[in-house]
C-alpha atoms as a PDB file:
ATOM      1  CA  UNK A   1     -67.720  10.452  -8.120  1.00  0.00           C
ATOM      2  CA  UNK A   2     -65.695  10.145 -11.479  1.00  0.00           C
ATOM      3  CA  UNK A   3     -62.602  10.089 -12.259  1.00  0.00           C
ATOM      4  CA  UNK A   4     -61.292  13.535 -12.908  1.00  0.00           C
ATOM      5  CA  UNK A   5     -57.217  12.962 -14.369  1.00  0.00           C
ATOM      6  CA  UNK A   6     -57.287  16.377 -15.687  1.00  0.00           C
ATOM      7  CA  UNK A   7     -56.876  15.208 -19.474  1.00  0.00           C
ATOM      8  CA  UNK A   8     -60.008  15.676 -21.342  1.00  0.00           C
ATOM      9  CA  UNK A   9     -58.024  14.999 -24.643  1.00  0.00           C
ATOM     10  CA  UNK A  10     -59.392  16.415 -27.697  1.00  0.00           C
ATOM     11  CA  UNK A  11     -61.985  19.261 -26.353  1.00  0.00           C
ATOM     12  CA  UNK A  12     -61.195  23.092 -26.329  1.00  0.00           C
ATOM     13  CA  UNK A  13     -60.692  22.796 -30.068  1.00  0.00           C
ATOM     14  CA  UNK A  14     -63.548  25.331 -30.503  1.00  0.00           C
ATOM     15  CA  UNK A  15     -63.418  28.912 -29.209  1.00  0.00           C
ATOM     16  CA  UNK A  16     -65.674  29.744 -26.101  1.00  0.00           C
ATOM     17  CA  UNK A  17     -68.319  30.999 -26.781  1.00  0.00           C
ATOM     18  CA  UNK A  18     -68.880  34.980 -25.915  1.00  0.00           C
ATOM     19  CA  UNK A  19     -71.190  35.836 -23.261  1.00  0.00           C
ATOM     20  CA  UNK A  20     -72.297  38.684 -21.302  1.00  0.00           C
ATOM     21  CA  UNK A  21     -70.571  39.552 -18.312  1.00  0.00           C
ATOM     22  CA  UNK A  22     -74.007  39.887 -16.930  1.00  0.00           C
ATOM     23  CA  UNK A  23     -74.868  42.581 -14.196  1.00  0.00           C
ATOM     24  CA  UNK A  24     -72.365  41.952 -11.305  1.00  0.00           C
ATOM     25  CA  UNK A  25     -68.690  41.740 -13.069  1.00  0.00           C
ATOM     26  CA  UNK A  26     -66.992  43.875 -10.316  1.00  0.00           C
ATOM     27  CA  UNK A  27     -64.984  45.129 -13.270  1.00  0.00           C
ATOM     28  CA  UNK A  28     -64.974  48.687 -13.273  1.00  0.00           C
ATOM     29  CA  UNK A  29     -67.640  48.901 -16.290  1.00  0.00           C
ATOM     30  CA  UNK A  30     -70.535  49.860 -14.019  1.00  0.00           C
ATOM     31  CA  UNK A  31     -69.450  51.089 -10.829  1.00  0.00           C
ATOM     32  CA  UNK A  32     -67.385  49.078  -8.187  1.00  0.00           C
ATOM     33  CA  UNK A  33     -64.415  47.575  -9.397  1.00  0.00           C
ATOM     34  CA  UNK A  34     -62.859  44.896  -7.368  1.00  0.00           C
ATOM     35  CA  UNK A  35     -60.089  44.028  -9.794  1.00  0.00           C
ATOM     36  CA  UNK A  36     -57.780  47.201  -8.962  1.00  0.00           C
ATOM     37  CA  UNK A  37     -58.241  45.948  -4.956  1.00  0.00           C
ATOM     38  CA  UNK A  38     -54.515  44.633  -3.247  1.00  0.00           C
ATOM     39  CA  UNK A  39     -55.862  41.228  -2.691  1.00  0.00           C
ATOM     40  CA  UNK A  40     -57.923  40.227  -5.657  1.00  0.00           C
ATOM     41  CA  UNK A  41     -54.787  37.796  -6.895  1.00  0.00           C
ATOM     42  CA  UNK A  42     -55.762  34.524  -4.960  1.00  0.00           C
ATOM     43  CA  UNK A  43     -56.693  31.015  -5.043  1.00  0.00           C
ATOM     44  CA  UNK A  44     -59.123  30.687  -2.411  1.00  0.00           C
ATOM     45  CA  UNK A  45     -62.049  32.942  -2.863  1.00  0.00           C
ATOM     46  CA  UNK A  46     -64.256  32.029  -0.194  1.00  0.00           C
ATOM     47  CA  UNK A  47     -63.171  34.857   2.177  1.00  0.00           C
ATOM     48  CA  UNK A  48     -63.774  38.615   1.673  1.00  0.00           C
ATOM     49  CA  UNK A  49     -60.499  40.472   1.394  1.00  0.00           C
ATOM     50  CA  UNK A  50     -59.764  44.280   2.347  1.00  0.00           C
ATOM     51  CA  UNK A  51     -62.881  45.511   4.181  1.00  0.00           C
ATOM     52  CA  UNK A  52     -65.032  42.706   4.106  1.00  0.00           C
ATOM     53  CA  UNK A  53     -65.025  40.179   6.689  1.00  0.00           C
ATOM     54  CA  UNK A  54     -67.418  37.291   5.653  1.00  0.00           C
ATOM     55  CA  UNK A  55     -66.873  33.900   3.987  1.00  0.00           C
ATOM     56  CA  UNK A  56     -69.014  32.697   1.424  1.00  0.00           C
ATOM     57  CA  UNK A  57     -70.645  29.091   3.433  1.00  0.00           C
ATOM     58  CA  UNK A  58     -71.187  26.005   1.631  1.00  0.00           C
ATOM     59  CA  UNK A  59     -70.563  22.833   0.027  1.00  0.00           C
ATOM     60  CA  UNK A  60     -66.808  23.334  -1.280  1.00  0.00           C
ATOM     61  CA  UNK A  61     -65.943  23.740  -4.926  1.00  0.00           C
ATOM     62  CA  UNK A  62     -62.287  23.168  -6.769  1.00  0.00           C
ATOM     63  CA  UNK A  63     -62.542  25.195 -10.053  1.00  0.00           C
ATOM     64  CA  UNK A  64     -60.131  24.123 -12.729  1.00  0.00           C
ATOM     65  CA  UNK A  65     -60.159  25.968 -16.359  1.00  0.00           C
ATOM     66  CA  UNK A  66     -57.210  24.985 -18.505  1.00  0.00           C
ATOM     67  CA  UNK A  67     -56.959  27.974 -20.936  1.00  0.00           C
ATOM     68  CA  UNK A  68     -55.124  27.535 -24.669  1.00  0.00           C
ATOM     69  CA  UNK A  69     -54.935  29.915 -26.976  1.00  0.00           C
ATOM     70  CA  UNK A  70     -56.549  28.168 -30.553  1.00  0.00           C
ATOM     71  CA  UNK A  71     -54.575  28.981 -34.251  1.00  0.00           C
ATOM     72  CA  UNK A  72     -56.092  27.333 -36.919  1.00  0.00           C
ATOM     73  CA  UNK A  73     -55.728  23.446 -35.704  1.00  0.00           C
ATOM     74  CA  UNK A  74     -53.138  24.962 -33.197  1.00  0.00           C
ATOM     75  CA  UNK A  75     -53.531  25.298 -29.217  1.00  0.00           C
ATOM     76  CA  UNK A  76     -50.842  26.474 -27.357  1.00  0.00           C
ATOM     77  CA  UNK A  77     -50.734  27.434 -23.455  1.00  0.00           C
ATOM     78  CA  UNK A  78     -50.881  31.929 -23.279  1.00  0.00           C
ATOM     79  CA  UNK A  79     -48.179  32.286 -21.426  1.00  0.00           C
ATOM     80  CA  UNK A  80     -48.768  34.621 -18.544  1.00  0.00           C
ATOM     81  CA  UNK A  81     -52.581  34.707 -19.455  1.00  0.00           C
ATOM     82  CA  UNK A  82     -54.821  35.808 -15.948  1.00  0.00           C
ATOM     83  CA  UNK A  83     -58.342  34.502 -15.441  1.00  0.00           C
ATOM     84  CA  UNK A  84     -60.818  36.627 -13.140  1.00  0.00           C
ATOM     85  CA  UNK A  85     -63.638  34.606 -11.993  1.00  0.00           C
ATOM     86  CA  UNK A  86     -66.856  35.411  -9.817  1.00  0.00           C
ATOM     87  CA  UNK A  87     -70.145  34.177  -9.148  1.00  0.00           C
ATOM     88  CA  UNK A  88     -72.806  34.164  -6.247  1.00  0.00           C
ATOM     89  CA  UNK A  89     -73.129  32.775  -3.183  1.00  0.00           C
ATOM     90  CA  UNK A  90     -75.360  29.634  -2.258  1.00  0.00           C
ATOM     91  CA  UNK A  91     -78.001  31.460  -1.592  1.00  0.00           C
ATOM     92  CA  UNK A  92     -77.989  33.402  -5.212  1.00  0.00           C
ATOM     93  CA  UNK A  93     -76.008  36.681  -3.835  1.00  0.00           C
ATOM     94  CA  UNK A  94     -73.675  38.319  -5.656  1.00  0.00           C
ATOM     95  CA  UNK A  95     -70.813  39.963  -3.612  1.00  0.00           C
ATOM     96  CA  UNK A  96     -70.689  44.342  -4.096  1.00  0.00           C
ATOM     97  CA  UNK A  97     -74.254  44.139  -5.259  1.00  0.00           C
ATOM     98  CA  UNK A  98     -76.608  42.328  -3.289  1.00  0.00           C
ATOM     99  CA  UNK A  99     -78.520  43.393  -0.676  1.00  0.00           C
ATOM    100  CA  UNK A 100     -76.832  42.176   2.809  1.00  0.00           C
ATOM    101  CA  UNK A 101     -72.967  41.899   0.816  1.00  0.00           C
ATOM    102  CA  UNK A 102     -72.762  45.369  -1.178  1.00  0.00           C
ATOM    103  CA  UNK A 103     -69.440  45.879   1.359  1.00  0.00           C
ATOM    104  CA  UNK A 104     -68.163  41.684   0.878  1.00  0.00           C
ATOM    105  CA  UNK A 105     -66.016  40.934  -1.882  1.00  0.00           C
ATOM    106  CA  UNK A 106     -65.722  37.299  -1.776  1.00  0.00           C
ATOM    107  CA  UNK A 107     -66.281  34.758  -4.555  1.00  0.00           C
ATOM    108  CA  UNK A 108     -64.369  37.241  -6.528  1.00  0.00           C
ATOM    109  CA  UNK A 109     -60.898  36.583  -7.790  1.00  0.00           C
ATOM    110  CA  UNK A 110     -57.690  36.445 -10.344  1.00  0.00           C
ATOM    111  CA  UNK A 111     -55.587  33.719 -11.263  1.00  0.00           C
ATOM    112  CA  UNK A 112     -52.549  33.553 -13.759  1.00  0.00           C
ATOM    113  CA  UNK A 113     -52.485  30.207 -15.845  1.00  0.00           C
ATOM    114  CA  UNK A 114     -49.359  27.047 -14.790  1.00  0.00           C
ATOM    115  CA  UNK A 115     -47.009  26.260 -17.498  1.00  0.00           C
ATOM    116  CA  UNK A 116     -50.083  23.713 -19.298  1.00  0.00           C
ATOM    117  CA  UNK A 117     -52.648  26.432 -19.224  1.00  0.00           C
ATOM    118  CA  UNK A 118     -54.218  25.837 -15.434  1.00  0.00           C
ATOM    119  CA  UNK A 119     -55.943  27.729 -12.840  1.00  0.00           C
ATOM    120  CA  UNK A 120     -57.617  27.022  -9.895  1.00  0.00           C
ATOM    121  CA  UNK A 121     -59.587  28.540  -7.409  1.00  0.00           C
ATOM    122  CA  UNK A 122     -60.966  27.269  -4.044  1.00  0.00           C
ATOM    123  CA  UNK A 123     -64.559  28.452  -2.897  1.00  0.00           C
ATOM    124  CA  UNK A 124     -68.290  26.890  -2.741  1.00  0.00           C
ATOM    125  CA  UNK A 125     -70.468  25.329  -5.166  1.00  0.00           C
ATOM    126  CA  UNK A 126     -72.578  28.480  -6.479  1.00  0.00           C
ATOM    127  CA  UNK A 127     -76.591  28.668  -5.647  1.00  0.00           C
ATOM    128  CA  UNK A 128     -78.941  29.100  -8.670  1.00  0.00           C
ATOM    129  CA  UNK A 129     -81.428  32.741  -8.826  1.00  0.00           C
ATOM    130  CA  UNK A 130     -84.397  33.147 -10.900  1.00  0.00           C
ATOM    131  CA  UNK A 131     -83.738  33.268 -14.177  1.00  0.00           C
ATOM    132  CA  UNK A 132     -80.658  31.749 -14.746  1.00  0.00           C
ATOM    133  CA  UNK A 133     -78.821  27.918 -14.283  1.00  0.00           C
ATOM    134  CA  UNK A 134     -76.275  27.561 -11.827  1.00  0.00           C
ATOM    135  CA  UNK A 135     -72.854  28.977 -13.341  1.00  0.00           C
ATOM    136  CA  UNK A 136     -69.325  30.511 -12.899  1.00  0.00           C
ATOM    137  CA  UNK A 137     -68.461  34.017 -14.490  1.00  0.00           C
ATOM    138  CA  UNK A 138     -64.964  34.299 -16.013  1.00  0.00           C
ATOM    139  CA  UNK A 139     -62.757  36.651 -18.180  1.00  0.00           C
ATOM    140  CA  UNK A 140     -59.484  36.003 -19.640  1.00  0.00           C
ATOM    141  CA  UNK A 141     -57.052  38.525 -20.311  1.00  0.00           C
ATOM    142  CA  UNK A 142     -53.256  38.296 -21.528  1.00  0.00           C
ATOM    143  CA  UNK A 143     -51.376  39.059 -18.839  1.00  0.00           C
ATOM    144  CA  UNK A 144     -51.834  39.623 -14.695  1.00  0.00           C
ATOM    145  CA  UNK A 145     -51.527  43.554 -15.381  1.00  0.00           C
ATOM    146  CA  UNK A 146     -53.687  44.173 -18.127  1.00  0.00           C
ATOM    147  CA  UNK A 147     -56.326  41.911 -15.467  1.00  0.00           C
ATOM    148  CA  UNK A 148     -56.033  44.419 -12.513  1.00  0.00           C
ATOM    149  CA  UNK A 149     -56.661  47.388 -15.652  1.00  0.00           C
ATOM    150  CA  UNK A 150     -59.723  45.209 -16.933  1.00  0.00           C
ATOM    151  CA  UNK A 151     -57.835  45.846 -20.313  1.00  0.00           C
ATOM    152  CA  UNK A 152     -57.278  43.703 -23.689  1.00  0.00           C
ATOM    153  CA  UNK A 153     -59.693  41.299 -22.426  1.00  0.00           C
ATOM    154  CA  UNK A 154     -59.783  37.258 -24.595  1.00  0.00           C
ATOM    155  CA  UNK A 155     -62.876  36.670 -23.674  1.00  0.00           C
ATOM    156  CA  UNK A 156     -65.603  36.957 -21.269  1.00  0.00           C
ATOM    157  CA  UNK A 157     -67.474  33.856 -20.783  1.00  0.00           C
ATOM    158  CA  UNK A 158     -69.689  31.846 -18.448  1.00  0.00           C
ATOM    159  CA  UNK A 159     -69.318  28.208 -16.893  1.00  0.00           C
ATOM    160  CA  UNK A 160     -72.407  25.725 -16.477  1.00  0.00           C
ATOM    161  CA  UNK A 161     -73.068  22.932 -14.172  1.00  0.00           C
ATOM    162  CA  UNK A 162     -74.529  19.855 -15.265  1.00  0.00           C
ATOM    163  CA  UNK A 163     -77.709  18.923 -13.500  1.00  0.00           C
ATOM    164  CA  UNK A 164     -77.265  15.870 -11.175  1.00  0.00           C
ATOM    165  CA  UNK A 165     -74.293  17.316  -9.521  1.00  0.00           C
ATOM    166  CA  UNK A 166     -76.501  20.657  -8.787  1.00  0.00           C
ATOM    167  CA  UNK A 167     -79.347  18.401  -7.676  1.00  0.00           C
ATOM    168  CA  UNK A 168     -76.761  16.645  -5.252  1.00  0.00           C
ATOM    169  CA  UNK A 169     -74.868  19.784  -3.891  1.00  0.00           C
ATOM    170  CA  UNK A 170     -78.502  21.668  -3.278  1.00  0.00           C
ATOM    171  CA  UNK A 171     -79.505  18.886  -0.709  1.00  0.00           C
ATOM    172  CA  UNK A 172     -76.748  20.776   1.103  1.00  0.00           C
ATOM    173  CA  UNK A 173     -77.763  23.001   4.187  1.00  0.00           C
ATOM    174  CA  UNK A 174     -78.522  27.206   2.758  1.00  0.00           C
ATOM    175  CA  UNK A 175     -78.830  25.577  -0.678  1.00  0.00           C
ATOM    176  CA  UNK A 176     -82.904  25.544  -0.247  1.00  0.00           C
ATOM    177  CA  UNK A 177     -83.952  28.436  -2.664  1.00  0.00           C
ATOM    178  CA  UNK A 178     -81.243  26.973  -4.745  1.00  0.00           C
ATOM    179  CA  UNK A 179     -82.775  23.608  -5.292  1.00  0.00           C
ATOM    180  CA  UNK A 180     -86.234  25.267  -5.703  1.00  0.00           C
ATOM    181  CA  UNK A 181     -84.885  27.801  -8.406  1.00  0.00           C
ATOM    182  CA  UNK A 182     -83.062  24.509 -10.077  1.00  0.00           C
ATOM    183  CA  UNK A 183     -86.782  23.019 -11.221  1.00  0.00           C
ATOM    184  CA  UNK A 184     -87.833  26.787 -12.909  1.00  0.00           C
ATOM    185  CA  UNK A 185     -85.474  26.796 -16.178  1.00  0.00           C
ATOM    186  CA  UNK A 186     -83.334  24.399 -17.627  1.00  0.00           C
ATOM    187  CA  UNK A 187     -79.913  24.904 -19.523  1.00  0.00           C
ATOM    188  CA  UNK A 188     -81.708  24.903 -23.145  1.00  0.00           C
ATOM    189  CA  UNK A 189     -84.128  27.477 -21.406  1.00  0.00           C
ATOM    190  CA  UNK A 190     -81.724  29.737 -19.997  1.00  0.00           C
ATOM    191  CA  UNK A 191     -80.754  33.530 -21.298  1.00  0.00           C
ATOM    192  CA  UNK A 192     -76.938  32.526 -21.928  1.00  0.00           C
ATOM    193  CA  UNK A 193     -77.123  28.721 -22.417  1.00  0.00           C
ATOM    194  CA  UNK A 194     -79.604  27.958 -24.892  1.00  0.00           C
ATOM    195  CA  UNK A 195     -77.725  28.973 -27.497  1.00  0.00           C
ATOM    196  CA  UNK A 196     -75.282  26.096 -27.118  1.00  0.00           C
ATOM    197  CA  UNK A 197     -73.712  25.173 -23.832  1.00  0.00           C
ATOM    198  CA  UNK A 198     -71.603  22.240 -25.117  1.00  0.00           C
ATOM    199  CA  UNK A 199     -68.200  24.037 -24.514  1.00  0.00           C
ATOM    200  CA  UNK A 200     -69.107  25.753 -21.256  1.00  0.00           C
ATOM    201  CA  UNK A 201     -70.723  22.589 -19.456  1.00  0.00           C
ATOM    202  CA  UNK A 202     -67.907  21.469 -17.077  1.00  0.00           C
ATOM    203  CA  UNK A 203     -66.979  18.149 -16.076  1.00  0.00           C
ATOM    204  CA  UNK A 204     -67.940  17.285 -12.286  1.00  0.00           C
ATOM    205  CA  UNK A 205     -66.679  14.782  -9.830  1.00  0.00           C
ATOM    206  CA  UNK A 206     -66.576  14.358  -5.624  1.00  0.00           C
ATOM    207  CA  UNK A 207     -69.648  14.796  -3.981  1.00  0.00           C
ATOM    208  CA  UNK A 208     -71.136  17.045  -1.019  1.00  0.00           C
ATOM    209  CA  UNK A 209     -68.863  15.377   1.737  1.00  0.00           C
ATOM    210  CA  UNK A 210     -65.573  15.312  -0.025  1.00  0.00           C
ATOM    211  CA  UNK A 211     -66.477  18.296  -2.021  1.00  0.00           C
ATOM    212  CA  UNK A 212     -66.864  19.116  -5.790  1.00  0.00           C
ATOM    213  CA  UNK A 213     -64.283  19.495  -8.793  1.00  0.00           C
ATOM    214  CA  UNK A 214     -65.490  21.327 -11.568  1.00  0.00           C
ATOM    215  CA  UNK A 215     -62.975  21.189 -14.406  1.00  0.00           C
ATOM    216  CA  UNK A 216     -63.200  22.863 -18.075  1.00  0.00           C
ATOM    217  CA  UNK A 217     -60.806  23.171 -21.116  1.00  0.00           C
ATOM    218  CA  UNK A 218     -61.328  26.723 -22.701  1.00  0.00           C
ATOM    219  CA  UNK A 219     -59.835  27.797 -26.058  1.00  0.00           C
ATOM    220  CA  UNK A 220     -59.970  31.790 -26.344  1.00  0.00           C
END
């Protein structure tokens, strides 16, 4: 794969754009709410926490987002900012929704940002569902309370995947429907990216064996 040195220089000088949280945020705004749950602060996501007892399979996935806070020409790091982050399993499931995982809660968690901005979470490279290209859900909020209160959110936003690196991880095993779903829309096509995905499409490197970073600069 590339190289990945974690310095992507002058990007995240726009604001991310807005997005919908979509129909699965786990957030409290329509029905479960996995964000009040002991457990939801964590770096690796791939395991259900609490009740649940399954882990999300497939080809693994580092998620960096380096999150700045943009003034004018002006980004600094928001000190204390959390991110939440979910997204579905490889084969398109969404944990506390989905038929088969309405009692899971994995792919689901809440990270506060380093001293330069960073978070990262372990778990799998996501599938892709009818409808939509493969992505990550994400909200920022100012600080690791107001996250568990899903209050005085930044920003709610979503992360794509460029296309060769979904082509590779889908020859994975339980990626099948993925791969198949891949070929039906495109990001220009798609409900959320067609708008513009330039700031949302992350940089990729590793491969199925070693496993994938996906790494994005967001300015909120």
């Amino acid at each position: 794969g590339q190289d990945d040195s974690g310095d992507s220089g002058d990007s995240g000088r726009e604001e991310i754009p807005e997005e919908t949280a979509g129909p699965f945020p786990a957030n409290g705004t329509n029905g479960v709410d996995v964000l009040a749950e002991s457990g939801i602060v964590r770096q690796d996501i791939r395991t259900s926490f609490g009740t649940g007892t399954a882990t999300a399979e497939g080809v693994p996935l580092r998620l960096r987002m380096r999150i700045r806070d943009l003034e004018g020409d002006e980004l600094t790091v928001p000190a204390g900012a959390a991110v939440y982050v979910w997204h579905c399993d490889r084969e398109g499931r969404y944990s506390m929704y989905s038929p088969g995982v309405e009692r899971e809660n994995y792919l689901r968690g809440v990270q506060v940002v380093d001293d330069e901005g960073w978070v990262e979470f372990t778990t799998v490279y996501p599938g892709a569902y009818p409808g939509r290209w493969p992505h990550v859900h994400f909200e920022v909020y100012p600080s690791l309370d107001e996250a568990t209160r899903a209050s005085g959110k930044l920003c709610t936003s979503q992360l794509a995947f460029p296309e060769d690196a979904c082509r590779e991880a889908y020859d994975a095993d339980g990626y099948g429907a993925s791969a198949g779903h891949l070929g039906e829309t495109t990001p220009d096509e798609d409900i959320v990216f067609a708008d513009g995905h330039d700031l949302q499409m992350a940089r990729l490197s590793g491969d199925n064996e070693a496993g994938w970073t996906a790494t994005l600069d967001v300015a909120v």
